[in-house]
C-alpha atoms as a PDB file:
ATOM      1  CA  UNK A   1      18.905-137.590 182.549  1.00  0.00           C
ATOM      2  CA  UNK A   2      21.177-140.116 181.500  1.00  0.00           C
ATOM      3  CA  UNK A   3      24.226-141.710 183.891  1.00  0.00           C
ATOM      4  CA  UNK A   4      27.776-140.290 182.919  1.00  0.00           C
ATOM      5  CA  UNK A   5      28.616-143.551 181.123  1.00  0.00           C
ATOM      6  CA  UNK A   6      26.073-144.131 178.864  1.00  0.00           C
ATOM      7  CA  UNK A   7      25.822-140.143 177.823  1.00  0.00           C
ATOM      8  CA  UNK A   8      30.263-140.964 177.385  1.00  0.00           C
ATOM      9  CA  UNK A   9      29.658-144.458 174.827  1.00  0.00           C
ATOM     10  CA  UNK A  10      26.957-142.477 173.109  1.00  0.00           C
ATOM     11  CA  UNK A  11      28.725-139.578 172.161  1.00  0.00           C
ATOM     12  CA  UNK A  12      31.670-141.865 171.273  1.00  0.00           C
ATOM     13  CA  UNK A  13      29.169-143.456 168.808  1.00  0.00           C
ATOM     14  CA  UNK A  14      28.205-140.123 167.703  1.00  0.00           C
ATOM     15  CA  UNK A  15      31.865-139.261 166.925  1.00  0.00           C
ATOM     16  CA  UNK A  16      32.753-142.226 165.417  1.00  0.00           C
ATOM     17  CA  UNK A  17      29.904-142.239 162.729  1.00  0.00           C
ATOM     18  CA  UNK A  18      30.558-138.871 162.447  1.00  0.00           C
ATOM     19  CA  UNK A  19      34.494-139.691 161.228  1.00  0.00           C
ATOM     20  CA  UNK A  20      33.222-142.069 158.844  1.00  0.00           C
ATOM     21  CA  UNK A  21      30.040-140.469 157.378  1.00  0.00           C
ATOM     22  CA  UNK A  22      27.468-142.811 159.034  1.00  0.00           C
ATOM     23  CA  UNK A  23      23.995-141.508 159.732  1.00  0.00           C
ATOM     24  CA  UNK A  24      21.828-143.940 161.952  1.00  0.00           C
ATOM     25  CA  UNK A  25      17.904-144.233 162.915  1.00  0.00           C
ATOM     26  CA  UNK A  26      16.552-146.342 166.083  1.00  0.00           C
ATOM     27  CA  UNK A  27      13.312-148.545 165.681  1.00  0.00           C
ATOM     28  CA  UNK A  28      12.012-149.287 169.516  1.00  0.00           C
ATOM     29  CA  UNK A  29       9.205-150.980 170.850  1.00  0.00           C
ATOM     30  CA  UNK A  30      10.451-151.861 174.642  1.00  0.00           C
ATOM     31  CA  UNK A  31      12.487-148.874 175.263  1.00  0.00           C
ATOM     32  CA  UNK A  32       9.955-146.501 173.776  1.00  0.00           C
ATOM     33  CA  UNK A  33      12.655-144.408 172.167  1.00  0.00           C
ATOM     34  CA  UNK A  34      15.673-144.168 174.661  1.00  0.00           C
ATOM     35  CA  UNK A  35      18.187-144.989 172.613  1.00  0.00           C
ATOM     36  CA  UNK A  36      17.223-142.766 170.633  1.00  0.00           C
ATOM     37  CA  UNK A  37      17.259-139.922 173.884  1.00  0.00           C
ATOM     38  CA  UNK A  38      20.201-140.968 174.752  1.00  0.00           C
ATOM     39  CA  UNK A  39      21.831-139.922 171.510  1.00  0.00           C
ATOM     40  CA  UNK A  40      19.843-136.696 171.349  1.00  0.00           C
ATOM     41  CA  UNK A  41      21.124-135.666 174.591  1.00  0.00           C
ATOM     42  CA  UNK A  42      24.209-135.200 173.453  1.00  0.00           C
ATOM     43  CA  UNK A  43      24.854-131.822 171.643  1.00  0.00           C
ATOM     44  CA  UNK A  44      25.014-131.539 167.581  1.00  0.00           C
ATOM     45  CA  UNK A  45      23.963-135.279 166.928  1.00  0.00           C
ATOM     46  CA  UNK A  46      21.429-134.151 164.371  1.00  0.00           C
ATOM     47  CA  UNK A  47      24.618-134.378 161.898  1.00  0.00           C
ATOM     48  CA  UNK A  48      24.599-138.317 162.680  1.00  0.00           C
ATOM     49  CA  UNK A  49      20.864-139.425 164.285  1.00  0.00           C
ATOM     50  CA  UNK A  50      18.891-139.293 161.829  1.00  0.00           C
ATOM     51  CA  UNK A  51      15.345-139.948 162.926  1.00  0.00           C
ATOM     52  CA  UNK A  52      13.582-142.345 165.368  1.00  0.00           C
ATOM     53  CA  UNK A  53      10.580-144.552 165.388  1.00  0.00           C
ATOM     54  CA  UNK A  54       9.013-145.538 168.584  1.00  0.00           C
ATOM     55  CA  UNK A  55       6.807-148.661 167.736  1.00  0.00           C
ATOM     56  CA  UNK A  56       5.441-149.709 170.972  1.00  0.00           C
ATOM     57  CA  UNK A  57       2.159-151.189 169.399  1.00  0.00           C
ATOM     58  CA  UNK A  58       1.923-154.043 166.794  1.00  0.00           C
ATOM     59  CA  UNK A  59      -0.276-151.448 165.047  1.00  0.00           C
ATOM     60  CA  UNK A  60       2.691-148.788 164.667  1.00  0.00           C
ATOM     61  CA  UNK A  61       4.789-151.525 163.700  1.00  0.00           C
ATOM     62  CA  UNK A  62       2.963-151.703 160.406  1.00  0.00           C
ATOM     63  CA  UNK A  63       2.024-148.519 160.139  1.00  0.00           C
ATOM     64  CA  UNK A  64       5.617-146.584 160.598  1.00  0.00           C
ATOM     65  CA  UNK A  65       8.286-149.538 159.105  1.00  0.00           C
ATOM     66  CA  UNK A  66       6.143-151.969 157.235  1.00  0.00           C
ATOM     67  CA  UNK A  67       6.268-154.827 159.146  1.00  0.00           C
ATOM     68  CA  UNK A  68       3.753-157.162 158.273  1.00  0.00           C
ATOM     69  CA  UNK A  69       1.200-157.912 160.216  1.00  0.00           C
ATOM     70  CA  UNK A  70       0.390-161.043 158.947  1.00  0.00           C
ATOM     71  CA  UNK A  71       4.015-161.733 160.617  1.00  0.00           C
ATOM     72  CA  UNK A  72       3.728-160.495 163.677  1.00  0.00           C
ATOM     73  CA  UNK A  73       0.432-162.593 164.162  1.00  0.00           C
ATOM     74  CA  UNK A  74       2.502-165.223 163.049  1.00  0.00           C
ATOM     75  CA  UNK A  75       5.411-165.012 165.035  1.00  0.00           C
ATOM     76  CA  UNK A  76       4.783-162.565 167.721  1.00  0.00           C
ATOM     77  CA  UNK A  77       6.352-158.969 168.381  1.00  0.00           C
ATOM     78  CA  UNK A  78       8.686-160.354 170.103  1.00  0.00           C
ATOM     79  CA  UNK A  79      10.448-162.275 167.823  1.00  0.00           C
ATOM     80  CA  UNK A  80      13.764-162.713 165.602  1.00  0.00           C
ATOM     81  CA  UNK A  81      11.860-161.979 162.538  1.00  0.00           C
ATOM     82  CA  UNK A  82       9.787-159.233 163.266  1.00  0.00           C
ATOM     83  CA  UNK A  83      12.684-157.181 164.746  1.00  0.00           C
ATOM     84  CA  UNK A  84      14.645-158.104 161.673  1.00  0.00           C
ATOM     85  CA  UNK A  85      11.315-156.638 160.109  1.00  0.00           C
ATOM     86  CA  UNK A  86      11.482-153.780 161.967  1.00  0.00           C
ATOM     87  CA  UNK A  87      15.262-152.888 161.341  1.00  0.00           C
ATOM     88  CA  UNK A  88      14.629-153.260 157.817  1.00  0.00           C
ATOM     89  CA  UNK A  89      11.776-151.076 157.166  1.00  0.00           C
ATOM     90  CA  UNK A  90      13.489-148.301 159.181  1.00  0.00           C
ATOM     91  CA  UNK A  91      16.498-148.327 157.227  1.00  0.00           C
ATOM     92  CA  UNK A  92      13.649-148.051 154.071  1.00  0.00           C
ATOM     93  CA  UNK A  93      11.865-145.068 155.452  1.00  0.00           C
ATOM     94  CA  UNK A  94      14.855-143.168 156.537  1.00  0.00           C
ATOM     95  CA  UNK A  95      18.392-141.521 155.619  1.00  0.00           C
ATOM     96  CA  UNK A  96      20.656-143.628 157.294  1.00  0.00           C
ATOM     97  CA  UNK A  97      23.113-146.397 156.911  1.00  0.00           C
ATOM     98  CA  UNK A  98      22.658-148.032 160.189  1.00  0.00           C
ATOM     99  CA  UNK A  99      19.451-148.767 161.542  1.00  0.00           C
ATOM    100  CA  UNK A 100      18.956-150.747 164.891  1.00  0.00           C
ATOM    101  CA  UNK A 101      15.453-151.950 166.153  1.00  0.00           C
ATOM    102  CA  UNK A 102      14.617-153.463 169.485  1.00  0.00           C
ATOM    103  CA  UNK A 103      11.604-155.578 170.545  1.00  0.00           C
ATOM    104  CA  UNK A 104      11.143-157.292 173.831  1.00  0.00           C
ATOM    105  CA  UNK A 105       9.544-158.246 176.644  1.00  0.00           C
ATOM    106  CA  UNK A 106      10.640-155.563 179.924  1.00  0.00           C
ATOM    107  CA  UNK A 107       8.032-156.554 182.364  1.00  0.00           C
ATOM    108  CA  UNK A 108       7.193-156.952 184.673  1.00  0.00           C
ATOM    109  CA  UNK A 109       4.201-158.576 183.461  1.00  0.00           C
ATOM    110  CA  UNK A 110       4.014-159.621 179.514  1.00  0.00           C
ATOM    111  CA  UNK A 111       5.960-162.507 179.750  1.00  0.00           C
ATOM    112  CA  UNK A 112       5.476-165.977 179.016  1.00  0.00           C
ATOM    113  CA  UNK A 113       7.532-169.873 179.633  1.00  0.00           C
ATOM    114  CA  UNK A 114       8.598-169.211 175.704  1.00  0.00           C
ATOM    115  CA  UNK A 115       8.816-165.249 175.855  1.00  0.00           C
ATOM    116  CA  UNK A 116      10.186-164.195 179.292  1.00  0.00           C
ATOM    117  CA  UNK A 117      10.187-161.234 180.940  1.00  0.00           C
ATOM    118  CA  UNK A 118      13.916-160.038 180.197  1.00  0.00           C
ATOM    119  CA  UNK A 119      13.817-161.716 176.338  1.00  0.00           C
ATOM    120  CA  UNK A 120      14.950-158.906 173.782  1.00  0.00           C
ATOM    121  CA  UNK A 121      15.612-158.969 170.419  1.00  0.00           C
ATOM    122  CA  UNK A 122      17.856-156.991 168.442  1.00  0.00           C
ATOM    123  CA  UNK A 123      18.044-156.227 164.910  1.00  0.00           C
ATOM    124  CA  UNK A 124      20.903-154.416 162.827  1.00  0.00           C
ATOM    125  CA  UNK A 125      20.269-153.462 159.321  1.00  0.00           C
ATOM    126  CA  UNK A 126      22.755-151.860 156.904  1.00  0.00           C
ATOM    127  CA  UNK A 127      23.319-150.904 153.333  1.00  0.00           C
ATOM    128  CA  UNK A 128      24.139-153.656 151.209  1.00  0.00           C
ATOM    129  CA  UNK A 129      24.502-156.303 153.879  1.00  0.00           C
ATOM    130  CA  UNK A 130      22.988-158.656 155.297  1.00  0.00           C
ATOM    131  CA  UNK A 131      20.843-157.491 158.248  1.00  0.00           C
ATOM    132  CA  UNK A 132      22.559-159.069 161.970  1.00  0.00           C
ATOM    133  CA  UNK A 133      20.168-160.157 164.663  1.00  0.00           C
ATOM    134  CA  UNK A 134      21.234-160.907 168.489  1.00  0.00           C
ATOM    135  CA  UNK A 135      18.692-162.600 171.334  1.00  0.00           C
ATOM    136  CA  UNK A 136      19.443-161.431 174.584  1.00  0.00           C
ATOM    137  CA  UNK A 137      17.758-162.939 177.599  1.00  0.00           C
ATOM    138  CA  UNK A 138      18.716-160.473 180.220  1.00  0.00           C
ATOM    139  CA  UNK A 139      16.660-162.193 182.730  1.00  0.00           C
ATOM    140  CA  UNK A 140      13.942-160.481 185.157  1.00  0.00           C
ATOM    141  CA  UNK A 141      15.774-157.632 186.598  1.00  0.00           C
ATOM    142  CA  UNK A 142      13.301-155.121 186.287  1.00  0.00           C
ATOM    143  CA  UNK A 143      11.806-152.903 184.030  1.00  0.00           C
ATOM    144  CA  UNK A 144      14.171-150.260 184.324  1.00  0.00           C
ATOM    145  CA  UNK A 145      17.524-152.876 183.997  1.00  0.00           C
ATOM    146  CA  UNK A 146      15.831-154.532 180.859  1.00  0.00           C
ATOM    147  CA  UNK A 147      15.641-151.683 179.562  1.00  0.00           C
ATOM    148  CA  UNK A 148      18.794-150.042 180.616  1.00  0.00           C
ATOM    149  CA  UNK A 149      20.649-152.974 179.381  1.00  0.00           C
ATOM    150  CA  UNK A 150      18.632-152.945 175.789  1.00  0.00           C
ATOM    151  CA  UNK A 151      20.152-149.270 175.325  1.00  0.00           C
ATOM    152  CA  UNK A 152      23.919-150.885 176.340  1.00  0.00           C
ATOM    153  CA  UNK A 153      22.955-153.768 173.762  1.00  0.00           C
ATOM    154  CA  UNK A 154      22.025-151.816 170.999  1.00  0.00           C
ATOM    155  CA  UNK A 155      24.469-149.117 171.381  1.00  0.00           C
ATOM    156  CA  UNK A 156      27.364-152.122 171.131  1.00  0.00           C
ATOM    157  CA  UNK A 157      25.209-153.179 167.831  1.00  0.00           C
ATOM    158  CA  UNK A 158      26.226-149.841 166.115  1.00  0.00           C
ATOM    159  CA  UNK A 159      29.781-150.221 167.516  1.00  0.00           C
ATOM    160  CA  UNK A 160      30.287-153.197 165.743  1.00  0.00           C
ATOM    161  CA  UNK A 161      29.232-152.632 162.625  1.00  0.00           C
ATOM    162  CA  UNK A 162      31.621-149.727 162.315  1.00  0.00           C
END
């Protein structure tokens, strides 16, 4: 389902958090829970992933991780704070120590002169620190390359903040 490489970094995740007792959770909007997949397809990574939450709709937003929706009229989905939002409340409503969230704009249509198509936002929440947030503007390449490059993006997130 998933090309050799990207099946390869995410069981390297897998066995990394696994060596040092980290549990993770995904919060996606854009990629409608493929980072999660991805990390599901490989074998035994119910020791590590710990849940996902696929919050395509500003509704589901609120409804599964808290995020305000007072803020996301204020700011828009796609936005710094909201995924920060988003990151935050999974990490609340789950087991795990690293939760990443992604929110963005995959096209082709949605986008806008201030939100393109190809503008993603990333969110990293841990315990006890403070949560990280990257903007990626990965240009209009496509659904499926937004997208494909959002799972890269946030599987370098969790990398990092091993």
């Amino acid at each position: 389902m998933f090309e050799v490489e990207l099946r390869n970094r995410a069981a390297d995740l897998l066995t990394k958090c696994r060596a040092k007792g980290v549990r993770i959770a995904t919060v996606e909007s854009c990629t409608g829970g493929l980072v999660a997949a991805v990390l599901t397809d490989i074998a035994g990574s119910s020791d590590v992933f710990d849940r996902g939450f696929v919050t395509y709709s500003n509704d589901s937003k609120t409804a599964l991780v808290g995020v305000p929706a007072e803020l996301i009229a204020e700011h828009g989905s796609v936005s710094r704070d909201v995924a920060i939002a988003m990151a935050e409340g999974g990490l609340a409503r789950s087991k795990s120590t690293l939760v990443v969230a992604i929110t963005g704009v995959a096209g082709p249509g949605g986008g806008t002169s201030q939100k393109p198509v190809g503008l993603v936002h990333f969110a990293l929440a841990a315990q006890g620190k403070e949560t990280v947030h990257q903007r990626c503007l990965f240009g209009d390449l496509g659904r499926k390359s937004v997208r494909q490059s959002s799972i890269h993006q946030a599987l370098d997130m969790f990398e990092a903040a091993l």
